[in-house]
Protein backbone atom coordinates (compact mmCIF):
# COMPACT_ATOMS: atom_id res chain seq x y z
CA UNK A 1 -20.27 -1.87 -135.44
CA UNK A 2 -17.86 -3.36 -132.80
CA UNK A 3 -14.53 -1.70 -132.50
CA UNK A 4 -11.51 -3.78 -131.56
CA UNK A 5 -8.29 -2.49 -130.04
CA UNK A 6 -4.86 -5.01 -130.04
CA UNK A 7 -6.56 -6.84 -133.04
CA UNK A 8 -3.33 -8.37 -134.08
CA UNK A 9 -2.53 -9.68 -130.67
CA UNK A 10 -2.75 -13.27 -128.82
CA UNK A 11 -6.38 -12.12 -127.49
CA UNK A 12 -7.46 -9.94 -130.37
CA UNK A 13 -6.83 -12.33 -133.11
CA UNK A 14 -9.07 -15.00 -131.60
CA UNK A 15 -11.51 -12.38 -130.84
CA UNK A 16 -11.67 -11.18 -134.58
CA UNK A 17 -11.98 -15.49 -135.33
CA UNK A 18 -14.76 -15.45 -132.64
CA UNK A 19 -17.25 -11.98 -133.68
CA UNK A 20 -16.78 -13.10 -137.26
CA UNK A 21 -18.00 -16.04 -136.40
CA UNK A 22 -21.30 -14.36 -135.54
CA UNK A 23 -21.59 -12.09 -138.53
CA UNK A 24 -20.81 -8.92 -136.42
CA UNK A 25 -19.50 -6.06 -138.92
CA UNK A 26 -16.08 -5.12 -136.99
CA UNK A 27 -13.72 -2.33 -136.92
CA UNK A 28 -9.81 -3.93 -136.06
CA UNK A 29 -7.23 -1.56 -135.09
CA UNK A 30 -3.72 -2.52 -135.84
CA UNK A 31 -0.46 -0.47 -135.70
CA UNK A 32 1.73 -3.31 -137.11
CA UNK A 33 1.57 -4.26 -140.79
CA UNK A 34 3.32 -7.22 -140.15
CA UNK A 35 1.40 -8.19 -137.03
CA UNK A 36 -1.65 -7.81 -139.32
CA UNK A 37 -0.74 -9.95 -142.24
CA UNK A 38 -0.04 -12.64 -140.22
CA UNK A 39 -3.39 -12.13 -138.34
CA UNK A 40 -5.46 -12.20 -142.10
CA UNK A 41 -2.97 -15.70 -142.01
CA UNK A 42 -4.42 -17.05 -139.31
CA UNK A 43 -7.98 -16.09 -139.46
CA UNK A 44 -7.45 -17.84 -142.89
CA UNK A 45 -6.19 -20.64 -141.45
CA UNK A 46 -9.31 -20.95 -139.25
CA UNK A 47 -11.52 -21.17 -142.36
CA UNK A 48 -11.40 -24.59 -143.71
CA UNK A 49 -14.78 -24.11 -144.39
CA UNK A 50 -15.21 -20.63 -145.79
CA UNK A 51 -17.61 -19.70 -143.20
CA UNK A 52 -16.12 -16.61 -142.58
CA UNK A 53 -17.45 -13.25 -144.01
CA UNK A 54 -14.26 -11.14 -144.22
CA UNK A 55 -16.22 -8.35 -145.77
CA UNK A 56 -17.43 -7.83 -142.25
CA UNK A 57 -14.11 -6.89 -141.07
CA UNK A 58 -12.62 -3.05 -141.48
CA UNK A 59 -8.75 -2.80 -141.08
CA UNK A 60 -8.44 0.05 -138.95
CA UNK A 61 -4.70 1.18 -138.80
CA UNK A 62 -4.81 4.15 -135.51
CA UNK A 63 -2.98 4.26 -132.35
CA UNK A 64 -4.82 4.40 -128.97
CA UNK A 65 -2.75 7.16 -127.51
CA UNK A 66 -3.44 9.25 -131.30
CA UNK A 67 -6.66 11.02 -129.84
CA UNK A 68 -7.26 12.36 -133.62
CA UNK A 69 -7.34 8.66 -135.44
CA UNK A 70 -8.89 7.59 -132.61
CA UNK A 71 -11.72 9.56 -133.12
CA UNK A 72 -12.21 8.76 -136.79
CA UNK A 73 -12.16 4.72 -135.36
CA UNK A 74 -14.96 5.75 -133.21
CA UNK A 75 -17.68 6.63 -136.30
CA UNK A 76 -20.31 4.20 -136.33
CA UNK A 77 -19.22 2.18 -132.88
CA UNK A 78 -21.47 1.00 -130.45
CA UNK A 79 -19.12 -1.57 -128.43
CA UNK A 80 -15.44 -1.39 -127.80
CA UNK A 81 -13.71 -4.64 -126.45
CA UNK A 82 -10.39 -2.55 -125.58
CA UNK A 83 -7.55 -5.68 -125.97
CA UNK A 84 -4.44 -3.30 -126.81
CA UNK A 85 -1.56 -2.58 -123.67
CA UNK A 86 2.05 -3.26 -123.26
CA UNK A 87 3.18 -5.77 -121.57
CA UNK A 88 6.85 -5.12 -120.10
CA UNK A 89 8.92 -5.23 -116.96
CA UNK A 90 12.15 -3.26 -118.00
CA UNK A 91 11.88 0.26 -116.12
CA UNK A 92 13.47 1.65 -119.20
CA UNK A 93 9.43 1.16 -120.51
CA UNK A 94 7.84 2.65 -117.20
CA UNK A 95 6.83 5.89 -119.29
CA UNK A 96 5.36 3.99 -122.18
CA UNK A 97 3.71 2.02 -120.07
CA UNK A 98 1.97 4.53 -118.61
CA UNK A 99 1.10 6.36 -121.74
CA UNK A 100 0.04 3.37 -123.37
CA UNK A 101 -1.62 1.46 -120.65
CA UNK A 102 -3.05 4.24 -118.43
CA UNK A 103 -3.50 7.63 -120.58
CA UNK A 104 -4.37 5.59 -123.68
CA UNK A 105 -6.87 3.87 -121.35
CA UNK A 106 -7.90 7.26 -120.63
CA UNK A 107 -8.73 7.94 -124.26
CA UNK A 108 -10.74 5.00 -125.29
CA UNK A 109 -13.15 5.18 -122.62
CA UNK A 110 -13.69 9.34 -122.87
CA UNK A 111 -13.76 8.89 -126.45
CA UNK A 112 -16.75 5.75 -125.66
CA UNK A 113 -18.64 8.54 -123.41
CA UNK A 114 -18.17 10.72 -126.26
CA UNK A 115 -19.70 8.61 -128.42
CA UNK A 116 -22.38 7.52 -126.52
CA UNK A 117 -21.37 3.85 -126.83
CA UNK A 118 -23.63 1.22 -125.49
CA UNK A 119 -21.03 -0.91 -123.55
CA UNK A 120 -17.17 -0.83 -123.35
CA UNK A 121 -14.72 -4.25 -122.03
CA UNK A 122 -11.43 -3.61 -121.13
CA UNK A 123 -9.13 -6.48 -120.68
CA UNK A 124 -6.52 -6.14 -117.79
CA UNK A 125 -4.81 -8.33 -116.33
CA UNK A 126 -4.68 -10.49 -112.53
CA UNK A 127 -1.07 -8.17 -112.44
CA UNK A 128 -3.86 -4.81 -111.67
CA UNK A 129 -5.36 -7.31 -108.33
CA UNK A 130 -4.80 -7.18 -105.16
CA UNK A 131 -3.60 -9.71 -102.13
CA UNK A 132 -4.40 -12.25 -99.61
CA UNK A 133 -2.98 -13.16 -96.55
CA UNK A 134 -2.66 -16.80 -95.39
CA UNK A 135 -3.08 -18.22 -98.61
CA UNK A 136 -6.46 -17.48 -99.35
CA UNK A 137 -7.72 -16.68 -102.80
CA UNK A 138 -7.39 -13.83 -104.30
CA UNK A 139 -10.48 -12.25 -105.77
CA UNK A 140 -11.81 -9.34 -107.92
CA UNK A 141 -12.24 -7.62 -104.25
CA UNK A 142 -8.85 -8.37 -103.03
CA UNK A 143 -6.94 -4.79 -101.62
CA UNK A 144 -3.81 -3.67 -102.43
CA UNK A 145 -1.14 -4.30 -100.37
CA UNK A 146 -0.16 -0.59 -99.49
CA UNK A 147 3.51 -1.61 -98.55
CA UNK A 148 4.21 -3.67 -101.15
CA UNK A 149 6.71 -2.18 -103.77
CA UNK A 150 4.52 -2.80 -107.31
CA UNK A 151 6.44 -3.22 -110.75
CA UNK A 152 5.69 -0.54 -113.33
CA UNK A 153 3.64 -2.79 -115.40
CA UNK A 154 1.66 -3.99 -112.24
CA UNK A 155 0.64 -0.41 -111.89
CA UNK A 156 0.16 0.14 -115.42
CA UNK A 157 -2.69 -1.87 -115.60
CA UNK A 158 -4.43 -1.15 -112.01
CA UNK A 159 -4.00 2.94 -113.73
CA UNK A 160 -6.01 1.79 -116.48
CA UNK A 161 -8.40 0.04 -114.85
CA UNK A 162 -9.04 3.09 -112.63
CA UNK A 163 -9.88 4.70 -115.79
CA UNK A 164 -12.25 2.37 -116.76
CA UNK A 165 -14.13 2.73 -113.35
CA UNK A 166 -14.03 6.44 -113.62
CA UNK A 167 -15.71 6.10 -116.99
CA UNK A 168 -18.36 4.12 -115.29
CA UNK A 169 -18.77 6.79 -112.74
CA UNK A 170 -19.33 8.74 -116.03
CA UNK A 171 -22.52 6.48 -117.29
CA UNK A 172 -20.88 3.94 -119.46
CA UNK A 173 -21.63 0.50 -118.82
CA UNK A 174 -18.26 -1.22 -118.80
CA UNK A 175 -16.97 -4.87 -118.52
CA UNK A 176 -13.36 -5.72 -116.83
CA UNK A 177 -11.43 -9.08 -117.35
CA UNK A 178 -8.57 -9.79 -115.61
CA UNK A 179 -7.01 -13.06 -117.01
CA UNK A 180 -3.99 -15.23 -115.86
CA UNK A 181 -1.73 -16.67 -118.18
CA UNK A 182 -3.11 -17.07 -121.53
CA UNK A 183 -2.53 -20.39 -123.22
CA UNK A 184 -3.32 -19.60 -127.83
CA UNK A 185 -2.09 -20.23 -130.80
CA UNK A 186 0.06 -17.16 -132.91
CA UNK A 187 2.87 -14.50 -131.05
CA UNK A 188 4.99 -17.32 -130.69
CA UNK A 189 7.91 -14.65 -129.69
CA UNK A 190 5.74 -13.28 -126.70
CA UNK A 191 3.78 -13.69 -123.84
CA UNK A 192 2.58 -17.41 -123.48
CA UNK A 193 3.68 -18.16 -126.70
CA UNK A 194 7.64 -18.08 -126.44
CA UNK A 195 6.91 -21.22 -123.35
CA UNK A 196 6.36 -23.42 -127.41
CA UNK A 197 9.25 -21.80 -129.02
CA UNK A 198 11.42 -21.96 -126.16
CA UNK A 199 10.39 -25.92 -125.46
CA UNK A 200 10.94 -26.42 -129.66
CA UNK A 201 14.46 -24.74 -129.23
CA UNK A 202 15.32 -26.70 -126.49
CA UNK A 203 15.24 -24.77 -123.18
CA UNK A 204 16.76 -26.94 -121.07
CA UNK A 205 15.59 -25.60 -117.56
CA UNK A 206 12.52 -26.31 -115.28
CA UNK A 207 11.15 -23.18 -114.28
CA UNK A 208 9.53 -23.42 -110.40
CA UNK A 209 6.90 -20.52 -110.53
CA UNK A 210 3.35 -21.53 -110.02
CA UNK A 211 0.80 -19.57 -111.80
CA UNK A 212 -2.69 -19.67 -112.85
CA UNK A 213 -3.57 -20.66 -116.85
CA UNK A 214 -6.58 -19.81 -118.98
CA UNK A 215 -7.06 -21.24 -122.45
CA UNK A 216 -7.54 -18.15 -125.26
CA UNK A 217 -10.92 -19.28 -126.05
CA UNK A 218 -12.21 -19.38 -122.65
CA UNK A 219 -10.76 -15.39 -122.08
CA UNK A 220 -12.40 -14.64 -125.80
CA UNK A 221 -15.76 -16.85 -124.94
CA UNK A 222 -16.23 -14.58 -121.63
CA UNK A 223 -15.35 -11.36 -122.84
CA UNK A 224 -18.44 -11.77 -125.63
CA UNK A 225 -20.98 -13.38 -123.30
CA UNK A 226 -20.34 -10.72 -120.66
CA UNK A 227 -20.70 -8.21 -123.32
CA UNK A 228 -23.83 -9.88 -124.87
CA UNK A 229 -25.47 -9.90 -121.06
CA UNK A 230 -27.15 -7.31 -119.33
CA UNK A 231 -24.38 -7.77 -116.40
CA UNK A 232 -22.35 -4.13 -116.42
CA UNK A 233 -19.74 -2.55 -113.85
CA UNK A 234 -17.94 -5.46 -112.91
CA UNK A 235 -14.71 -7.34 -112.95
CA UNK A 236 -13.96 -10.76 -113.34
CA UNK A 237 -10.76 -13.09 -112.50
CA UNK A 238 -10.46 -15.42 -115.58
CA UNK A 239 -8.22 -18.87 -115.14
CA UNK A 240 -8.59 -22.06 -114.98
CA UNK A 241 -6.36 -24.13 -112.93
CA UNK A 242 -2.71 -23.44 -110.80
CA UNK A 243 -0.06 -24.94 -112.38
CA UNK A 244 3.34 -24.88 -112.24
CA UNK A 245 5.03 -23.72 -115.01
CA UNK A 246 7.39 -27.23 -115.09
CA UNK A 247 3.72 -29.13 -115.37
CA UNK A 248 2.79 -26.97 -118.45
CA UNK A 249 6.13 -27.13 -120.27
CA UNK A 250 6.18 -30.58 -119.42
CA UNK A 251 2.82 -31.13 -121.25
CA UNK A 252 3.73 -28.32 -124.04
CA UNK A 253 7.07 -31.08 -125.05
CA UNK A 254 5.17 -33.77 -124.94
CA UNK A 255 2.59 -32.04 -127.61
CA UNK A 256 5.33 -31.12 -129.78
CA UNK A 257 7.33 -34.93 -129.43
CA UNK A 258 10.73 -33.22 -127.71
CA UNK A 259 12.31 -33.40 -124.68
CA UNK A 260 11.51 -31.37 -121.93
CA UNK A 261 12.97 -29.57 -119.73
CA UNK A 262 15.85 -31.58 -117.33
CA UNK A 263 17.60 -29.16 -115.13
CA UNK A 264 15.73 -27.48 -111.87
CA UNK A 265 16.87 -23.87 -112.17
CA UNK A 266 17.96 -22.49 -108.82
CA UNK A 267 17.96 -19.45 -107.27
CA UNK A 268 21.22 -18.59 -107.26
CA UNK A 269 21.51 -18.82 -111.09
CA UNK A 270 18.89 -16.68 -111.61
CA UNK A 271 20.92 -14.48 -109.60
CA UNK A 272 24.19 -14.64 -111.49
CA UNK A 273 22.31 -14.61 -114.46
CA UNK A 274 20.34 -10.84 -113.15
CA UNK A 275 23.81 -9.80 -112.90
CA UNK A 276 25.14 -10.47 -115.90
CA UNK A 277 22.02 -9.51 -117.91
CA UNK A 278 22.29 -6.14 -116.08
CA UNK A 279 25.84 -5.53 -117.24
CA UNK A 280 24.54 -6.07 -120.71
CA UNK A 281 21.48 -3.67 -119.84
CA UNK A 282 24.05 -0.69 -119.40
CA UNK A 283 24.97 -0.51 -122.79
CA UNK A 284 21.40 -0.98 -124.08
CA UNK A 285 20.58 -4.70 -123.81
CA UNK A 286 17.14 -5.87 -122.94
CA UNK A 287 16.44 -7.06 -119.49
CA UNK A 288 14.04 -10.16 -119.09
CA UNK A 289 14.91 -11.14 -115.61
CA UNK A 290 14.99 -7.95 -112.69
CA UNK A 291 15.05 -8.84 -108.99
CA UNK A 292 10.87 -8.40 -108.64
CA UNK A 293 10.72 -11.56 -111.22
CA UNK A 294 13.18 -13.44 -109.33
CA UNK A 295 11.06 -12.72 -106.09
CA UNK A 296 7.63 -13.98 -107.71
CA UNK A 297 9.23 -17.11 -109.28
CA UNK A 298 8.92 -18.65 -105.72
CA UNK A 299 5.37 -16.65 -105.26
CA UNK A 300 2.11 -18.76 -105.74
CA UNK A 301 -0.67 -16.45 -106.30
CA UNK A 302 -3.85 -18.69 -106.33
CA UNK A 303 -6.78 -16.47 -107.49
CA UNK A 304 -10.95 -17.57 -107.08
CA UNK A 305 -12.37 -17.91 -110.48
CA UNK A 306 -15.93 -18.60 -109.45
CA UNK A 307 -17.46 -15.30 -109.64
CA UNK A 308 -18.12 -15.18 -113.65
CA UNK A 309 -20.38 -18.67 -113.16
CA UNK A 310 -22.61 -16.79 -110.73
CA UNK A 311 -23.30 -13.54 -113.79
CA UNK A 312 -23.14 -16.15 -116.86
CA UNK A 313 -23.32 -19.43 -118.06
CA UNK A 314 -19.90 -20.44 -118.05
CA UNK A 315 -17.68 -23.33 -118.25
CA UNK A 316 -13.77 -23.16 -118.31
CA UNK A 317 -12.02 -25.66 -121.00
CA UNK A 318 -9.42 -28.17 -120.20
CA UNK A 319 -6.22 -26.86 -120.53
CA UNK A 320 -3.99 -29.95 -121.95
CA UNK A 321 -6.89 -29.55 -124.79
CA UNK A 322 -5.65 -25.76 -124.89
CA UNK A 323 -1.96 -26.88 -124.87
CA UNK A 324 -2.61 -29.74 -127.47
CA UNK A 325 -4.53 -27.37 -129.79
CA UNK A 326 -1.66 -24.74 -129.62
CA UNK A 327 0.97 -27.42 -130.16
CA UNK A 328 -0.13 -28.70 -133.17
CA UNK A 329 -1.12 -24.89 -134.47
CA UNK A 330 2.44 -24.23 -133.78
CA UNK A 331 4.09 -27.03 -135.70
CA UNK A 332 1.49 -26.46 -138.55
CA UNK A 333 2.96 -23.00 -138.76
CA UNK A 334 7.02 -23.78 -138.25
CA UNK A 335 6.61 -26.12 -141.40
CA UNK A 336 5.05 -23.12 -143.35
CA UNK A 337 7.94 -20.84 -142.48
């Protein structure tokens, strides 16, 4: 049986779509009700043809950092695709983030040695990578920049990887993916997602931050061929192109027939709007823009993405397909709500 962790997220959720696809009986952990009704939605949305087996799937309701649960999800397992973390850049989270990210890390892959499970993949993130100097690419072997001042989620997700290289140390045979910017369908008020329901609302600015993109299926497509190989202990960079992100929510309007963005956002505003945001953040508010963002909206971080074709057979997917296929999804679901 094939455990899955963050079931109910962007990732997980097309995972679930893709392993049922293939008849594998699956274990999907889920802390969320919610999160996990409308996952059942959108599996069943996915099954036009009623292809799908759902009998193979086991709703598995446990918390990674819940060593006790945990250990009943582990009966039976003999992979673990590890797809749960937080993602957030308000310090106010920087213990969470390591409990979740790091020492829940920590718990999956002892609990996999434990176990004796035959291969574990842990999905991180191209925050956990290193640098280059002089603009070359960054890859899987890239070193940390010892000077540089790293955000808490940044480190979050190097700690966990750590883990999962310990673990290997340990005999298990791991996989690591560390993917860009995920472009999927569902979590429209996260991650990737908010980009459609910020474009539907009407955000009115162009944002200048270049970034790498991956389509969902392409992240989801390597993760399983990577676990289905004999290729073990090693990391690989998963995007597709650099794009700014004016050129994506440029294409994401045009998908969903509104206007785009008009006004170039400058860096002065983002300023005056850190300050006011952080008067807010005082008395409790959330804080969505802190002066590390503001410094890596005018960063281009261009990362090598050849190293996966030279384990696997592997081809990357266009991404306007990826945007137009999330588009419609999300206008498909707006009319349900």
């Amino acid at each position: 049986m094939i455990l899955v962790t963050g079931s109910t997220g962007l990732t997980g959720r097309h995972l679930l779509l893709r392993l049922l696809k293939e008849e594998n009986p699956i274990r999907a952990m889920y802390r969320s009700e919610e999160k996990k009704e409308k996952t059942i939605a959108f599996l069943n949305s996915q099954n036009s043809d009623n292809s799908l087996n759902f009998q193979l799937l086991n709703w598995f309701s446990a918390d990674i950092t819940d060593i006790p649960a945990l250990t009943t999800a582990y009966q039976d397992i003999s992979t673990v695709y590890h797809c749960a973390g937080l993602v957030s850049f308000d310090v106010r989270d920087k213990k969470k983030l390591r409990k979740i990210n790091i020492e829940g890390t920590a718990n999956m892959v002892n609990l996999a040695i434990d176990f004796n499970v035959k291969k574990f993949c842990y999905m991180s993130s191209v925050a956990a990578l290193g640098e280059e100097l002089n603009g070359k690419l960054i890859t899987e072997k890239s070193p940390r920049n010892k000077a540089k001042t790293y955000n808490y989620y940044e480190i979050s997700k190097y700690g966990g990887e750590m883990e999962v290289w310990r673990a290997s140390q340990e005999g298990l045979d791991v996989i690591i993916v560390n993917p860009a910017i995920i472009i999927g369908s569902g979590n429209w008020n996260s991650g990737s997602g908010q980009l459609f329901t910020k474009i539907a609302e009407g955000f009115p600015f162009k944002i200048p931050k270049i970034s790498g993109f991956v389509s969902v299926k392409d992240v989801v497509n390597a993760m399983v061929l990577l676990m289905q190989s004999k290729v073990k202990n090693e990391s690989f960079i998963l995007t597709n192109q650099l794009l700014s992100f004016d050129e994506v929510t440029q294409k994401i309007a045009q998908a969903l027939k509104t206007s785009p963005p008009k006004y170039p956002i400058k860096k002065w505003m983002l300023y005056v709007f850190w300050i006011w945001q952080s008067l807010g953040y005082v008395f409790g508010g959330k804080k969505d823009i802190t002066l590390h963002s503001i410094r890596n909206f005018y960063k281009i971080s261009n990362y090598n993405n050849s190293k996966i074709k030279r384990f696997i057979d592997f081809e990357y997917t266009s991404i306007e397909n990826a945007i137009q296929t999330t588009a419609a999804e999300f206008l498909i679901e707006k009319k349900m709500d």
